[in-house]
Each structure stands twice: as C-alpha cells, then as structure tokens.
C-alpha atoms as a PDB file:
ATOM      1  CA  UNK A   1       3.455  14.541  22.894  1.00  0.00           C
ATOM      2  CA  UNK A   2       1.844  12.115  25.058  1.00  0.00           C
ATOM      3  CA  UNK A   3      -1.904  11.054  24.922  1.00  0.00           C
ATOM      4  CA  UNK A   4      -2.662  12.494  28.135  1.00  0.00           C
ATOM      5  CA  UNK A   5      -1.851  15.856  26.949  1.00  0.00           C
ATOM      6  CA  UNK A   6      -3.569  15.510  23.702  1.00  0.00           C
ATOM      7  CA  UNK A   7      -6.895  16.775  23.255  1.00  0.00           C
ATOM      8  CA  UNK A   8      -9.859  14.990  21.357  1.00  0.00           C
ATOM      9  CA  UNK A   9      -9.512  16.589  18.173  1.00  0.00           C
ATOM     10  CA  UNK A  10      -5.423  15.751  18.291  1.00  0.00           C
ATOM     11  CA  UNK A  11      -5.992  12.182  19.050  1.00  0.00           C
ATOM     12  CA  UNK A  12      -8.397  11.514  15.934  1.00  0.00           C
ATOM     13  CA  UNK A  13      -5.580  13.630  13.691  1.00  0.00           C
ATOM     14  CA  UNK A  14      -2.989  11.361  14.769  1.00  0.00           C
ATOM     15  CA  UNK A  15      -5.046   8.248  14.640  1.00  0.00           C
ATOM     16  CA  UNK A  16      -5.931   9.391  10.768  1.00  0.00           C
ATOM     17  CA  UNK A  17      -2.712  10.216  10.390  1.00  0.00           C
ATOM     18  CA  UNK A  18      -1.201   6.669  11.469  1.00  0.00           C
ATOM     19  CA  UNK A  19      -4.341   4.477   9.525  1.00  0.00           C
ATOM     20  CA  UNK A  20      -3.413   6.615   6.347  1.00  0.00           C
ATOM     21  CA  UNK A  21       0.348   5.682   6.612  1.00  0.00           C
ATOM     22  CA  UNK A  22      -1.120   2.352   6.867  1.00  0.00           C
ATOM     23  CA  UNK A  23      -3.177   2.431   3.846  1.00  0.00           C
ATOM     24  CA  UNK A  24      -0.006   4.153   2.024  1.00  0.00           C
ATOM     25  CA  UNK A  25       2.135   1.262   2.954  1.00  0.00           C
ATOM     26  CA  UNK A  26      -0.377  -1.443   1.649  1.00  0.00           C
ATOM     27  CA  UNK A  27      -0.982   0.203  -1.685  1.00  0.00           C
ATOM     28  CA  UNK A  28       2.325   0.165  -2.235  1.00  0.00           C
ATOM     29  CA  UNK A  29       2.593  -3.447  -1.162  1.00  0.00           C
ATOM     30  CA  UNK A  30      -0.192  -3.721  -3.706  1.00  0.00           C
ATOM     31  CA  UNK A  31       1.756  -1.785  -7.107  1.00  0.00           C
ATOM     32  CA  UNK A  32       4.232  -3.838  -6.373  1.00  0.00           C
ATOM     33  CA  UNK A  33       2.314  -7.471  -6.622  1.00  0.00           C
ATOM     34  CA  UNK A  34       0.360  -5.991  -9.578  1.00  0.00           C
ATOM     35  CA  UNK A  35       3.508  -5.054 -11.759  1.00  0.00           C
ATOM     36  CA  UNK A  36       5.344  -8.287 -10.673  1.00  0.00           C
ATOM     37  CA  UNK A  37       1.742  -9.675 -11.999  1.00  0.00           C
ATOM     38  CA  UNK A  38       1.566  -7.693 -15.276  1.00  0.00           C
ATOM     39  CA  UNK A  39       5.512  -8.761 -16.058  1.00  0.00           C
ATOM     40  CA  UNK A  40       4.602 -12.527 -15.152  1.00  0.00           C
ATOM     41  CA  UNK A  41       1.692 -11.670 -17.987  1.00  0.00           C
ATOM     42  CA  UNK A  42       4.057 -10.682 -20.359  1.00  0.00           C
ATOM     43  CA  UNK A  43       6.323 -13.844 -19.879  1.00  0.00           C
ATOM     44  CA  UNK A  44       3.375 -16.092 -20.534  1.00  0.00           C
ATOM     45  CA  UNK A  45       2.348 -14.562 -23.529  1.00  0.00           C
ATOM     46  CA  UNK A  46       6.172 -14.673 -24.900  1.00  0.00           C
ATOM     47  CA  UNK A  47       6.436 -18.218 -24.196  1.00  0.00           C
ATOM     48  CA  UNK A  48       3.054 -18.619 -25.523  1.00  0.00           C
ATOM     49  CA  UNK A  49       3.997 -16.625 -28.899  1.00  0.00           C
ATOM     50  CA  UNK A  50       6.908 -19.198 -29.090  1.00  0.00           C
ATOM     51  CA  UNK A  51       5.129 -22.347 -28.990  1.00  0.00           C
END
C-alpha cells in the first residue's frame, strides 16, 4: 500500500506501528547491555571475594 492511497488514520497506524518496532528493537538493545552489565557485576565481586 502506498501513501497516496492511505488515508489519515492509516498513516498514523503505520507510523505507530514502525516507532513501536523501533522502541522494541532498542529495549532489546538495552536487556542485552544490562545483563552483559549484571554478569560483569558478578565477575567483580568474584575476583573481589578472592583477593
């Protein structure tokens, strides 16, 4: 479907629709950066358990 055949109401849909795929896609960047945080955590307070 092209935009010229799209009415108003259509065109904010897909708009949402796109900006929420776009928020999906960063939170998931996010999770990722956060566990690979949390683990990096967990190695410090190993090593510093060692010491």
């Amino acid at each position: 479907m092209t935009f010229e055949n799209m009415t108003l109401e259509q065109m904010n849909w897909e708009l949402t629709i796109a900006n929420l795929d776009d928020c999906i896609n960063y939170l998931d960047e996010v999770i990722d950066r956060l566990e690979k945080a949390g683990n990096s955590v967990e190695e410090l307070k190993q090593i510093i358990e060692e010491v």
